[in-house]
Protein backbone atom coordinates (compact mmCIF):
# COMPACT_ATOMS: atom_id res chain seq x y z
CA UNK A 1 -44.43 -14.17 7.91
CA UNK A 2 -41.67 -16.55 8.25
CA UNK A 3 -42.12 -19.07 11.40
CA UNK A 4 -40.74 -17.78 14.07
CA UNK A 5 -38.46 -21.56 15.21
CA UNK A 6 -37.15 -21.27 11.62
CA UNK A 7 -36.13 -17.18 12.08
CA UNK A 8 -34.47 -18.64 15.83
CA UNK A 9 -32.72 -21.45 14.03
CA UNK A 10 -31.23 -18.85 11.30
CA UNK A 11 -29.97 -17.00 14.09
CA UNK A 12 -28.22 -19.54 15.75
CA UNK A 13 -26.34 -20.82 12.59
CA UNK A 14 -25.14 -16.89 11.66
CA UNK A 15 -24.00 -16.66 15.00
CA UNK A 16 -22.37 -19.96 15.19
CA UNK A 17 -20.42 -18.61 11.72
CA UNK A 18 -19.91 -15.14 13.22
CA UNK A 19 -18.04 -16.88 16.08
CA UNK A 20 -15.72 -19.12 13.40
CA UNK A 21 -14.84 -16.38 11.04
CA UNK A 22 -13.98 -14.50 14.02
CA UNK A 23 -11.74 -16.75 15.43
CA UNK A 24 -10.37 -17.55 11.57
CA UNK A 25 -9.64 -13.29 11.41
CA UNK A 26 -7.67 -13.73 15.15
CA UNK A 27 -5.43 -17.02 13.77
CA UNK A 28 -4.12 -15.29 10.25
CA UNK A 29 -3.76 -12.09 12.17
CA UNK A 30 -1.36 -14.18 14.57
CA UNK A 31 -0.06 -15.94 11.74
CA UNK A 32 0.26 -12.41 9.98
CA UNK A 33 2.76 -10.69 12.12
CA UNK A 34 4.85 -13.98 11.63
CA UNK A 35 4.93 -14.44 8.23
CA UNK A 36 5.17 -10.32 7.72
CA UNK A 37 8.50 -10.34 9.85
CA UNK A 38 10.03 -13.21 7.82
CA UNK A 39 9.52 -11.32 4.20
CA UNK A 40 10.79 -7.96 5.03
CA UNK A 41 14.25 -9.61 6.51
CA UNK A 42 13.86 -11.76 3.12
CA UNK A 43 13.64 -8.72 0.72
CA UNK A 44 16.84 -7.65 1.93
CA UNK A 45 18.16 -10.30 0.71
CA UNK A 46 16.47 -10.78 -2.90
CA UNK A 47 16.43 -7.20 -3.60
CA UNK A 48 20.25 -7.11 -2.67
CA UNK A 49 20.74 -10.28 -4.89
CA UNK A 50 19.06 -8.92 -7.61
CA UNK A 51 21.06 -5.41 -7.61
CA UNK A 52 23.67 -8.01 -8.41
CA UNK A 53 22.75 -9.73 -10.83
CA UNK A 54 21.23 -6.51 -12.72
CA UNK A 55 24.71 -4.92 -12.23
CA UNK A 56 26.16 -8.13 -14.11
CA UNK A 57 23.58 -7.67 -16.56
CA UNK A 58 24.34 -4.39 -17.28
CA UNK A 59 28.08 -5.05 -17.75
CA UNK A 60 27.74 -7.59 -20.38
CA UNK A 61 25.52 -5.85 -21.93
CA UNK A 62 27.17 -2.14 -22.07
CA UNK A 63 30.66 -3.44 -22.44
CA UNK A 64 30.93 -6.86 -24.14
CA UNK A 65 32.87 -8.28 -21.86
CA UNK A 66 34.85 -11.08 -23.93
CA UNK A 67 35.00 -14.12 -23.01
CA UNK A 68 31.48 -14.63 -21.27
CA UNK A 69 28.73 -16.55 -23.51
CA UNK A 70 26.59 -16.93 -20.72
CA UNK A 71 22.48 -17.01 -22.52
CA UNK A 72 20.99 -15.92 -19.00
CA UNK A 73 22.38 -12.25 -19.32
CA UNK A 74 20.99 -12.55 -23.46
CA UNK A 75 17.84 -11.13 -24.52
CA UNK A 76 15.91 -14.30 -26.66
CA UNK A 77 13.72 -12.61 -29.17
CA UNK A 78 11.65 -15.55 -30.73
CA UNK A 79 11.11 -17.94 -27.63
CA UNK A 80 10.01 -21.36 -28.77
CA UNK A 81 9.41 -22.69 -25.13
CA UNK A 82 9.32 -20.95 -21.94
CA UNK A 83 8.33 -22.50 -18.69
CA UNK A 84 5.41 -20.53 -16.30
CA UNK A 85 5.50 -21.29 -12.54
CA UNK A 86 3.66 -19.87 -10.49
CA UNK A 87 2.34 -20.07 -6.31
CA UNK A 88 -1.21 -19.73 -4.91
CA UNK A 89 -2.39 -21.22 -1.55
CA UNK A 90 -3.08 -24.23 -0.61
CA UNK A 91 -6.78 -23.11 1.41
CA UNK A 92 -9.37 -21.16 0.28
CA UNK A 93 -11.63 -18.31 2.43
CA UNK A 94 -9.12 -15.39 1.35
CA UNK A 95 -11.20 -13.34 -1.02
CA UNK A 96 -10.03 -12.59 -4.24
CA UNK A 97 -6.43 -14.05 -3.26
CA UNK A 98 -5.77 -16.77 -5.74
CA UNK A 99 -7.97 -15.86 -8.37
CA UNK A 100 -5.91 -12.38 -9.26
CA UNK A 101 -3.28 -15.05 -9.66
CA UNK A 102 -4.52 -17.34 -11.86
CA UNK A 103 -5.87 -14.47 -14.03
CA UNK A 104 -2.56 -13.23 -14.28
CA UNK A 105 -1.45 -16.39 -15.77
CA UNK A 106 -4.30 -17.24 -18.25
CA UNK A 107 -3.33 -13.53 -19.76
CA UNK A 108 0.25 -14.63 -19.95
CA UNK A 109 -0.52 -18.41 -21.60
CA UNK A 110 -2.57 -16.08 -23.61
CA UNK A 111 0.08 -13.91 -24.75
CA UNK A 112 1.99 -16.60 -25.58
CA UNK A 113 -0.10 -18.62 -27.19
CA UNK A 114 -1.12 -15.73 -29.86
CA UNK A 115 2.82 -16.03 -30.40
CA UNK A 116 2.60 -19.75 -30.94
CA UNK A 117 4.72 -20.43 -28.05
CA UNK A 118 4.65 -23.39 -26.00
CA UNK A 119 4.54 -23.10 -22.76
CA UNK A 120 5.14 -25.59 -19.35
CA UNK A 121 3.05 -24.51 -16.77
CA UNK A 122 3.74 -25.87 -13.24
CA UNK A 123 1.97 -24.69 -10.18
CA UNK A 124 2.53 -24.45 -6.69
CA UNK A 125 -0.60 -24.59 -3.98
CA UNK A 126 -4.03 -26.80 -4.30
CA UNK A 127 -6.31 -24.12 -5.01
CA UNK A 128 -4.12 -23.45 -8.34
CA UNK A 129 -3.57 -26.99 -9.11
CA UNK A 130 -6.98 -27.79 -8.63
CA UNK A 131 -8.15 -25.30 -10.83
CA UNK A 132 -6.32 -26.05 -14.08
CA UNK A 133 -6.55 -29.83 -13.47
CA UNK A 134 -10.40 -29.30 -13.34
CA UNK A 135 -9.94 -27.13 -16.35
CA UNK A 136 -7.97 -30.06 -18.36
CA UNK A 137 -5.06 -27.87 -18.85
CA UNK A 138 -1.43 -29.91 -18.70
CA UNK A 139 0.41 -29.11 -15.69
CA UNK A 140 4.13 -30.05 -16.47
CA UNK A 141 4.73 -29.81 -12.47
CA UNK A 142 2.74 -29.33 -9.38
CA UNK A 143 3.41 -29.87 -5.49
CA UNK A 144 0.83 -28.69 -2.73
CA UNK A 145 1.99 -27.97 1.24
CA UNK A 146 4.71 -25.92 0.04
CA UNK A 147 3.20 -22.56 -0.47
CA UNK A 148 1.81 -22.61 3.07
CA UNK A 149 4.91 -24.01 4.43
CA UNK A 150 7.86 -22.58 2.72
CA UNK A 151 10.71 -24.78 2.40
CA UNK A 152 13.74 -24.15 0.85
CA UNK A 153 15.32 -27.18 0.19
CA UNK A 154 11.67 -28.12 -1.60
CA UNK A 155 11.53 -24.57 -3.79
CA UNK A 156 15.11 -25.83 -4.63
CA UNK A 157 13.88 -29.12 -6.05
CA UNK A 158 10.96 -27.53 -7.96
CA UNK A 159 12.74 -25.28 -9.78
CA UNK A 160 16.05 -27.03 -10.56
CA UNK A 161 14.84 -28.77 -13.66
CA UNK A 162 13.01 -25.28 -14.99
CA UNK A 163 17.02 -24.18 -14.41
CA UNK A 164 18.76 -26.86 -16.08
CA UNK A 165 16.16 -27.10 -19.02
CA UNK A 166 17.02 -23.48 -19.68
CA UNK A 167 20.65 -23.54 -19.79
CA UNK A 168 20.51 -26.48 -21.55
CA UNK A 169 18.67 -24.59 -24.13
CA UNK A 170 15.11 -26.61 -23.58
CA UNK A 171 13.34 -23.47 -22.93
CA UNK A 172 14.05 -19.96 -23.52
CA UNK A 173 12.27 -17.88 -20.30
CA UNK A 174 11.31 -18.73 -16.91
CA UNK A 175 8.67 -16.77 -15.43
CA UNK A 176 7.23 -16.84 -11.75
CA UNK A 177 3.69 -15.81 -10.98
CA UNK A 178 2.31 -14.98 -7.62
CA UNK A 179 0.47 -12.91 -5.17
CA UNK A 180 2.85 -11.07 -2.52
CA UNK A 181 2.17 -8.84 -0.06
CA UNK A 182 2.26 -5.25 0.00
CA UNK A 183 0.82 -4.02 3.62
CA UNK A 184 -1.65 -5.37 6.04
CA UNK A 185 -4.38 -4.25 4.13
CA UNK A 186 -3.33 -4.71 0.25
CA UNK A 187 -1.68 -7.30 -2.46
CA UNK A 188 0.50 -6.54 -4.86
CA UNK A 189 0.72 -9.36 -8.21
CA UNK A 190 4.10 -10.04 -9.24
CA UNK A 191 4.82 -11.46 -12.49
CA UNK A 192 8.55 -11.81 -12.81
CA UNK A 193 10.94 -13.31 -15.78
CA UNK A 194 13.86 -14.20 -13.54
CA UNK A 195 15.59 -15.56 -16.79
CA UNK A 196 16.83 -14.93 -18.86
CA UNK A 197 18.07 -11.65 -16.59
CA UNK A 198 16.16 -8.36 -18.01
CA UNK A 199 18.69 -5.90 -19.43
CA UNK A 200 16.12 -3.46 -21.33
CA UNK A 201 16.24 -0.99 -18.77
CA UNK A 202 19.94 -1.15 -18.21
CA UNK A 203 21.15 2.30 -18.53
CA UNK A 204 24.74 2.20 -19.50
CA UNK A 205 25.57 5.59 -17.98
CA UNK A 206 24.59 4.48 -14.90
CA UNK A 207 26.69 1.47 -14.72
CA UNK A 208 30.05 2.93 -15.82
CA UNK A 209 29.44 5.76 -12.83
CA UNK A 210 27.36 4.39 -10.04
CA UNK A 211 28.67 0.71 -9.78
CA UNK A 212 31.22 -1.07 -7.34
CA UNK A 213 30.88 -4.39 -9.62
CA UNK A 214 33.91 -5.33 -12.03
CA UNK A 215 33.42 -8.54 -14.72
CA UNK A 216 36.45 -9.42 -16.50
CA UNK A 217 37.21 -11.70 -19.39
CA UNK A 218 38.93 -14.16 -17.34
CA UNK A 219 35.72 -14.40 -14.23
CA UNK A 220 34.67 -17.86 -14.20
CA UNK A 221 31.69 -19.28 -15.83
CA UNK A 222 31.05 -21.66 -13.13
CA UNK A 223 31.17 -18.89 -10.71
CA UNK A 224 28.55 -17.00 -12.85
CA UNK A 225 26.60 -20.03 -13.18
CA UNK A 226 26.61 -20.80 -9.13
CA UNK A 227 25.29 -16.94 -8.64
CA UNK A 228 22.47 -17.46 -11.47
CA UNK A 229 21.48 -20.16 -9.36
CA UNK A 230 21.37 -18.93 -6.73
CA UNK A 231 19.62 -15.95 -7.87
CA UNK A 232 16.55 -18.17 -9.38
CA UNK A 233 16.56 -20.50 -6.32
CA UNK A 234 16.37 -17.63 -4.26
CA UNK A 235 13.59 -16.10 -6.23
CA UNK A 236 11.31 -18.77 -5.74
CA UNK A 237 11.90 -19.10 -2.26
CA UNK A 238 11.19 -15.51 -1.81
CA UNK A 239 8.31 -15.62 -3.84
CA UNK A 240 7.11 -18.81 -1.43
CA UNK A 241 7.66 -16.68 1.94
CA UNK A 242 6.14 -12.78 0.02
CA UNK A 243 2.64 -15.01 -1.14
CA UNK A 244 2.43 -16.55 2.15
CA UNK A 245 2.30 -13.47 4.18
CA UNK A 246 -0.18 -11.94 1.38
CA UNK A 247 -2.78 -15.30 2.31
CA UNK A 248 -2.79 -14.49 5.88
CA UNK A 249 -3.13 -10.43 4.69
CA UNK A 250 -6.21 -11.78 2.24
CA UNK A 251 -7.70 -14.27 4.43
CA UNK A 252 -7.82 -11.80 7.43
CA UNK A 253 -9.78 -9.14 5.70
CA UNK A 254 -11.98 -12.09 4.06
CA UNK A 255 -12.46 -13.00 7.36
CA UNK A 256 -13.21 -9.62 8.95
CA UNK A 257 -15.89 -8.92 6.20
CA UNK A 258 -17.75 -11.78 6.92
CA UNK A 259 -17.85 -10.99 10.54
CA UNK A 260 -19.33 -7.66 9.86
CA UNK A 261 -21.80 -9.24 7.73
CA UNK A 262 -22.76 -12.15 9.94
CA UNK A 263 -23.20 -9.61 12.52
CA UNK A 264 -25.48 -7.51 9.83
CA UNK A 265 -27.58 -10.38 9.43
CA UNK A 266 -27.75 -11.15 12.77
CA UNK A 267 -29.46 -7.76 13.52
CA UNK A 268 -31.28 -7.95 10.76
CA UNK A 269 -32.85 -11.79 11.59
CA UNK A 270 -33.74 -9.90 15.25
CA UNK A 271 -35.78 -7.44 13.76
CA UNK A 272 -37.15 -9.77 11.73
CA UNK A 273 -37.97 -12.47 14.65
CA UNK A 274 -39.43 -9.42 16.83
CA UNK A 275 -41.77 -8.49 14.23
CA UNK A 276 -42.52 -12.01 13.67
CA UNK A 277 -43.20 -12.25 17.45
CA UNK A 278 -45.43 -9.16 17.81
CA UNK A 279 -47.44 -9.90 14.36
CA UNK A 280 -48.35 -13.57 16.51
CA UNK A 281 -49.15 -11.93 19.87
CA UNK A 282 -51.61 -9.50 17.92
CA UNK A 283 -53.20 -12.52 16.01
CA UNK A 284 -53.42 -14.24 19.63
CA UNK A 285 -55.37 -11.41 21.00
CA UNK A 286 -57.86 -11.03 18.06
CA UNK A 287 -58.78 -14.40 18.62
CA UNK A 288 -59.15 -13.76 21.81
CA UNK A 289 -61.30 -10.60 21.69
CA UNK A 290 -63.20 -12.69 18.44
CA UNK A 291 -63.79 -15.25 21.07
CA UNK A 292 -65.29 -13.01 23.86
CA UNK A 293 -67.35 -11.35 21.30
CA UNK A 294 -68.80 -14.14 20.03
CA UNK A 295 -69.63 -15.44 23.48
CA UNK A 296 -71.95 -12.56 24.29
């Protein structure tokens, strides 16, 4: 039977943990409703952004608009180099959170490597980072306290060269990987190829009678090129702001299930201690009732 200042001391350190992951559950809650509000105004914005750009898409590629040579809005069949990005969290203690992400990645380097691709991988949050510089794998970018604190101007930094290295012709796909969130209680993995722009589910039909959007020979370039910027830049950030708000999501449930199962063991170390208790008062009062006996 275990001693009975050991079972008291267990006790004392589950509760002391059942208090912090408590109060860990109430902060990402707060922290929740924050970060929720900010991504739905967000997706407003990226989904309306990417109607857009799919509609441009879908023009160049139904009609052949003359004139516009543009290799975002051109399906590259044999990629030589394509650059992988992608966003966990900087802190840990939120379940299953950034693993799902980095799983989602090692099947993509996979993919690609079966293809004899190269591939740049850059990452975004510590636990990431961490992970595939433990791992020796070559990160050709990285930056922590960003994916916890979403800046745009930052996101704009990181992905400008990924950008420019693409039009450029340096690399021929830019993907983004990350967690984002779905609902209070679920995640949803995203693993998007913002360029170049996807066009194999363009249906032509569609375009000619269901869209507003007219491209002529003479549109800009540089005005194309602005909005394809835009559209990347604004992908990233989005993607920043979605996986933040799925932490807090993770980390809150994390949190919540090791309440339930501090307060589990809690019970369980009482029953345990009151047995422990009893078996000693019995063993006291044999000795006891040895003692008288042997006295007579």
């Amino acid at each position: 039977m275990a001693n009975l200042k050991d079972i008291q001391r267990q006790i004392k350190s589950v509760s002391n943990t059942q208090k912090t992951t408590r109060a860990m559950k109430l902060v990402s809650t707060a922290k929740l409703r924050r970060a929720e509000e900010l991504a739905k105004r967000s997706r407003l914005y990226s989904d309306k952004l990417n109607q857009v750009i799919a509609e441009i898409a879908g023009r160049i590629k139904c009609h052949k608009v003359g004139g516009i040579d543009n290799r975002c809005f051109s399906e590259i069949k044999n990629p030589k180099t394509v650059d992988i990005i992608f966003v966990t969290a900087d802190k840990g203690l939120c379940g299953g959170f950034n693993i799902q992400t980095v799983k989602a990645v090692n099947k993509l380097l996979k993919e690609y490597k079966d293809k004899n691709v190269k591939v740049r991988l850059s990452g975004i949050g510590k636990k990431g980072v961490e992970f595939y510089k433990y791992n020796e794998t070559e990160l050709f970018d990285s930056v922590i306290n960003l994916s916890s604190k979403p800046d745009k101007k930052r996101s704009d930094e990181f992905i400008k060269t990924s950008i420019e290295d693409f039009k450029d012709g340096k690399i021929d796909a830019i993907h983004i990987i990350y967690n984002g969130f779905k609902n209070m209680m679920t995640q949803e993995l995203h693993v998007n190829k913002v360029l170049p722009v996807d066009t194999d589910s363009v249906d032509c039909e569609m375009i000619e009678t269901k869209s507003m959007l007219e491209i002529e020979a003479e549109d800009d370039e540089k005005m194309l090129d602005s909005l394809v910027n835009r559209y990347v830049e604004y992908n990233m950030y989005y993607a920043l702001i979605d996986s933040v708000a799925a932490e807090h999501s993770a980390r809150m449930q994390a949190m919540d299930t090791a309440t339930n199962n501090a307060k589990e063991m809690v019970k369980s170390l009482n029953v345990e201690f009151n047995k422990a208790r009893q078996a000693a008062i019995t063993t006291e009062l044999i000795e006891i009732i040895s003692g008288v006996e042997s006295m007579k």
